[in-house]
C-alpha atoms as a PDB file:
ATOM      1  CA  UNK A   1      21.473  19.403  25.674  1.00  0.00           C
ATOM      2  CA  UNK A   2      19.890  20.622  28.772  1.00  0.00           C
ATOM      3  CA  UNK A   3      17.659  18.311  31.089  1.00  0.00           C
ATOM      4  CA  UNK A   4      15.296  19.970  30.608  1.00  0.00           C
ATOM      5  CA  UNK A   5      15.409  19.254  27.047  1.00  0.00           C
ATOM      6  CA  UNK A   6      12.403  16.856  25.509  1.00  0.00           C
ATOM      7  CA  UNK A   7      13.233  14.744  22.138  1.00  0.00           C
ATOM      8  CA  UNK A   8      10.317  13.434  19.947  1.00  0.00           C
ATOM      9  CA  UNK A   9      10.672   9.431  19.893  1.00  0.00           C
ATOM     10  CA  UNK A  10       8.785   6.866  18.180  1.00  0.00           C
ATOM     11  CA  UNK A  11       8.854   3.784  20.775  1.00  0.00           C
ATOM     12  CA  UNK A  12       8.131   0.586  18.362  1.00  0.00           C
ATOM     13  CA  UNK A  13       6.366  -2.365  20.847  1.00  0.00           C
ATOM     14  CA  UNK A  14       6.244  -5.837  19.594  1.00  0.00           C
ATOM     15  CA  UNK A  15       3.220  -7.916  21.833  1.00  0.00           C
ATOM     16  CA  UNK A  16       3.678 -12.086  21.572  1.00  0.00           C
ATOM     17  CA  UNK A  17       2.597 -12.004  25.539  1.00  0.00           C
ATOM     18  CA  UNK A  18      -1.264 -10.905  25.109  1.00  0.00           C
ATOM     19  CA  UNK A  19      -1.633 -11.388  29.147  1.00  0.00           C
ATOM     20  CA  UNK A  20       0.904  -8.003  29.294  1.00  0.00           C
ATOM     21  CA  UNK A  21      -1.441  -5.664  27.670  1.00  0.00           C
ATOM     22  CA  UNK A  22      -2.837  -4.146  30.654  1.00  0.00           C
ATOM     23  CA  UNK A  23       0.337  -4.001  32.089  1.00  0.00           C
ATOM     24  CA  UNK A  24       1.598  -2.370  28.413  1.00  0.00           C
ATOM     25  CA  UNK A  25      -1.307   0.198  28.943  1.00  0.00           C
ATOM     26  CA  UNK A  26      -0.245   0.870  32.330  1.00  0.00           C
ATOM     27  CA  UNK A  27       2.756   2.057  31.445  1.00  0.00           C
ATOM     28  CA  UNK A  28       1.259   4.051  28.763  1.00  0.00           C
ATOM     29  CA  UNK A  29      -1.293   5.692  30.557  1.00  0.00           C
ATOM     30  CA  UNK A  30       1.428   7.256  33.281  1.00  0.00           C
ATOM     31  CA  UNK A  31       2.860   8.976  30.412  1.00  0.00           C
ATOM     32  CA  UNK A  32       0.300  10.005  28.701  1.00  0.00           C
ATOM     33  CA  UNK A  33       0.965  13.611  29.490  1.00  0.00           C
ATOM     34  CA  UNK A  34       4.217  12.871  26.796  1.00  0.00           C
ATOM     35  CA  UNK A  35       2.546  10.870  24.662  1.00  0.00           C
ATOM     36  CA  UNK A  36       1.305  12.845  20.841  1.00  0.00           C
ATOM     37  CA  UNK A  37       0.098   9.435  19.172  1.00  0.00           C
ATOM     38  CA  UNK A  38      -0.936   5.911  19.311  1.00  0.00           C
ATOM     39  CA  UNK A  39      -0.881   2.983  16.843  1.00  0.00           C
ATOM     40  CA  UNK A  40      -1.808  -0.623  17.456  1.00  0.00           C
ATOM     41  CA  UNK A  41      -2.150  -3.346  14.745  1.00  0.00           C
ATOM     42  CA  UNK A  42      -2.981  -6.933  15.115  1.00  0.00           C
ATOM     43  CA  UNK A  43      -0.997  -9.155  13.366  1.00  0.00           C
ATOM     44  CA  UNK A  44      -3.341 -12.306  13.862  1.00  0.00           C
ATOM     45  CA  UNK A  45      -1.434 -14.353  11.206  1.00  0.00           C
ATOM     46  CA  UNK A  46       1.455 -14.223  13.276  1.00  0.00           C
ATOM     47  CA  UNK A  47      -0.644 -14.100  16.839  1.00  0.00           C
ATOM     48  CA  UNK A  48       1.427 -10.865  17.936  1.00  0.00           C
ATOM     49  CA  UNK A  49       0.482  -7.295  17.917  1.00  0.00           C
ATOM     50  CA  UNK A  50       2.638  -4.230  16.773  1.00  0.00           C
ATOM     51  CA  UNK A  51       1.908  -0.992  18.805  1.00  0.00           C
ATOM     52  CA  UNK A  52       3.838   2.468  17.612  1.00  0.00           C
ATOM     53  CA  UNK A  53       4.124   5.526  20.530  1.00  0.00           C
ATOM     54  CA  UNK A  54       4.725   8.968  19.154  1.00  0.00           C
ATOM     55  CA  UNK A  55       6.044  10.471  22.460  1.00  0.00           C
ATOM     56  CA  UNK A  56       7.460  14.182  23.555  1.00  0.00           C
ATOM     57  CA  UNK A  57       9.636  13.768  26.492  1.00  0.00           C
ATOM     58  CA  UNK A  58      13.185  14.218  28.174  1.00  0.00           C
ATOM     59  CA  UNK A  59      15.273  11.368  27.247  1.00  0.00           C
ATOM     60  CA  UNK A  60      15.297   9.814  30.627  1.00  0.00           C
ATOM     61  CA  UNK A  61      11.360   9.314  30.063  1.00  0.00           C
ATOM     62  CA  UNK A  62      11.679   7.826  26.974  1.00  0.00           C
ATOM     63  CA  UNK A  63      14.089   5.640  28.165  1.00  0.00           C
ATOM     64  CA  UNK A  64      12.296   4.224  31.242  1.00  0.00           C
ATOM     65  CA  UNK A  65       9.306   3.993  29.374  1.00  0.00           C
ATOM     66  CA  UNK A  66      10.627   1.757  26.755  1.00  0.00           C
ATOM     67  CA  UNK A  67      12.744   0.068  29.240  1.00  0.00           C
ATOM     68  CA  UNK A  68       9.908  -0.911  31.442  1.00  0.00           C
ATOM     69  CA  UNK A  69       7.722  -2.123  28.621  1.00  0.00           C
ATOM     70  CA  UNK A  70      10.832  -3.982  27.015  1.00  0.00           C
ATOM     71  CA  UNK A  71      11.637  -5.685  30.894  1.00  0.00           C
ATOM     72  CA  UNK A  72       8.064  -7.536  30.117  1.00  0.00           C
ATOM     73  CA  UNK A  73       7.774 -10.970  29.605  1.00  0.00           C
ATOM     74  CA  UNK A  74       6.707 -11.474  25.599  1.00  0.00           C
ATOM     75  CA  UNK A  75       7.343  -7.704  24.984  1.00  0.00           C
ATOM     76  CA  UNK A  76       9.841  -6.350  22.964  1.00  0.00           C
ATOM     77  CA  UNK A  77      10.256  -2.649  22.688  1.00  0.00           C
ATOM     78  CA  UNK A  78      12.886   0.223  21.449  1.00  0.00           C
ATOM     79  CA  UNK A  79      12.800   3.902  21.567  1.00  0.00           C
ATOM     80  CA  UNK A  80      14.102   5.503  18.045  1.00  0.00           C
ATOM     81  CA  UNK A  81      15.057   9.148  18.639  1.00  0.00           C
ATOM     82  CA  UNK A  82      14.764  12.280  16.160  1.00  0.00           C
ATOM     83  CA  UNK A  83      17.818  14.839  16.200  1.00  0.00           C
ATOM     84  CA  UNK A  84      15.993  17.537  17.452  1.00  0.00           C
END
C-alpha cells in the first residue's frame, strides 16, 4: 500500500467523561475533511454515550485520530479498518 493510500474506518468512541466532549469534537472537527459520517447515542441508563465515525483517510490519520481521542481521560476509542 502506498502512503498515499486512504482506508475507510469506522472509529467506535465510548464517552463515561462528559467534561471531554468538546475536547472529543475538537478532534473531530480537524478531520472533518476525512470524516463521511457521524453517529452519537446517549446511553442515559448507563450515563455514557456511544459515538460511531465513518472516516476516509491514510492510516496514519486514522490512527492519530483514534489515538488522541482514546489518550482522553473517560474516553475509550478504536479504529476498525475495511480491506480496501
Amino acid at each position: 500500500m502506498s502512503e498515499n493510500t486512504t482506508r475507510v474506518a469506522v472509529i467506535s468512541i465510548i464517552v463515561e467523561n462528559p467534561d471531554r466532549v468538546k475536547d472529543i469534537n475538537e478532534i473531530l472537527h480537524d478531520a472533518s475533511d476525512s470524516i463521511i459520517g457521524r453517529m452519537g447515542i446517549p446511553y442515559r441508563e448507563k450515563g455514557i454515550s456511544i459515538i460511531s465515525i465513518v472516516i476516509d483517510a491514510e492510516q496514519d490519520i486514522i490512527n492519530n485520530i483514534s489515538g488522541r481521542l482514546g489518550r482522553l481521560d473517560g474516553v475509550t476509542a478504536k479504529a476498525a479498518y475495511s480491506k480496501k
